[in-house]
Protein backbone atom coordinates (compact mmCIF):
# COMPACT_ATOMS: atom_id res chain seq x y z
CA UNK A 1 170.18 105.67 76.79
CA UNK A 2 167.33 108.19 76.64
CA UNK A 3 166.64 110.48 72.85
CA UNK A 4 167.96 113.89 72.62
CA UNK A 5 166.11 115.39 69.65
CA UNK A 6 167.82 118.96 68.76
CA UNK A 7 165.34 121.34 67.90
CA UNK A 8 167.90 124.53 66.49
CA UNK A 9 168.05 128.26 68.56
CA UNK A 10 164.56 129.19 67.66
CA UNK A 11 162.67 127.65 69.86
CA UNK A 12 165.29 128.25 72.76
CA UNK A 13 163.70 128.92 76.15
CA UNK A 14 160.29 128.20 74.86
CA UNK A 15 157.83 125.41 76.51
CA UNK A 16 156.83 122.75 73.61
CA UNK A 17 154.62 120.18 73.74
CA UNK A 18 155.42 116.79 72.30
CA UNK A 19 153.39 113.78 71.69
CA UNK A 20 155.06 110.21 72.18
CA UNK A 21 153.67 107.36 70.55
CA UNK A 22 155.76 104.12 69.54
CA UNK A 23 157.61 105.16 66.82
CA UNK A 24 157.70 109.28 66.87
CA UNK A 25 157.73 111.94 68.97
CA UNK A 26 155.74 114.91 67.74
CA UNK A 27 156.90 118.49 68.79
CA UNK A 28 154.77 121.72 68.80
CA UNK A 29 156.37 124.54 67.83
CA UNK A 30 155.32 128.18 67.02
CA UNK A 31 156.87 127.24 63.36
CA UNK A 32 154.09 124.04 63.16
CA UNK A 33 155.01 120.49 64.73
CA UNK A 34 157.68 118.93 63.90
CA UNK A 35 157.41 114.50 63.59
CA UNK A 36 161.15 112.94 64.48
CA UNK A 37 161.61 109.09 64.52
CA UNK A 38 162.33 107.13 67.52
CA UNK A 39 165.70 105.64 68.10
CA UNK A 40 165.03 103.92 71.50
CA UNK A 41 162.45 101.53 72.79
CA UNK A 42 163.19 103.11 76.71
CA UNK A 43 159.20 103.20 77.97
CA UNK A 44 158.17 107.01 78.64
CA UNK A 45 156.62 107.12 81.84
């Protein structure tokens, strides 16, 4: 079952950017990045 990682209103309708590695995903946001742990081991193609 793929992540869904809620992010609040703010950045609603926005494009981010977000960097996968094996244990995060880091989103850039106008705010700063924000780091949020993995809870799957699905493979990102």
């Amino acid at each position: 079952m793929p992540q869904t990682v809620s992010l609040g209103r703010q950045p609603a309708g926005q494009v981010v950017t977000v960097h996968v590695s094996d244990t995060t995903f880091t989103i850039e946001l106008k705010e700063g990045p924000r780091t949020v742990q993995r809870t799957t081991d699905i493979a990102i193609p």
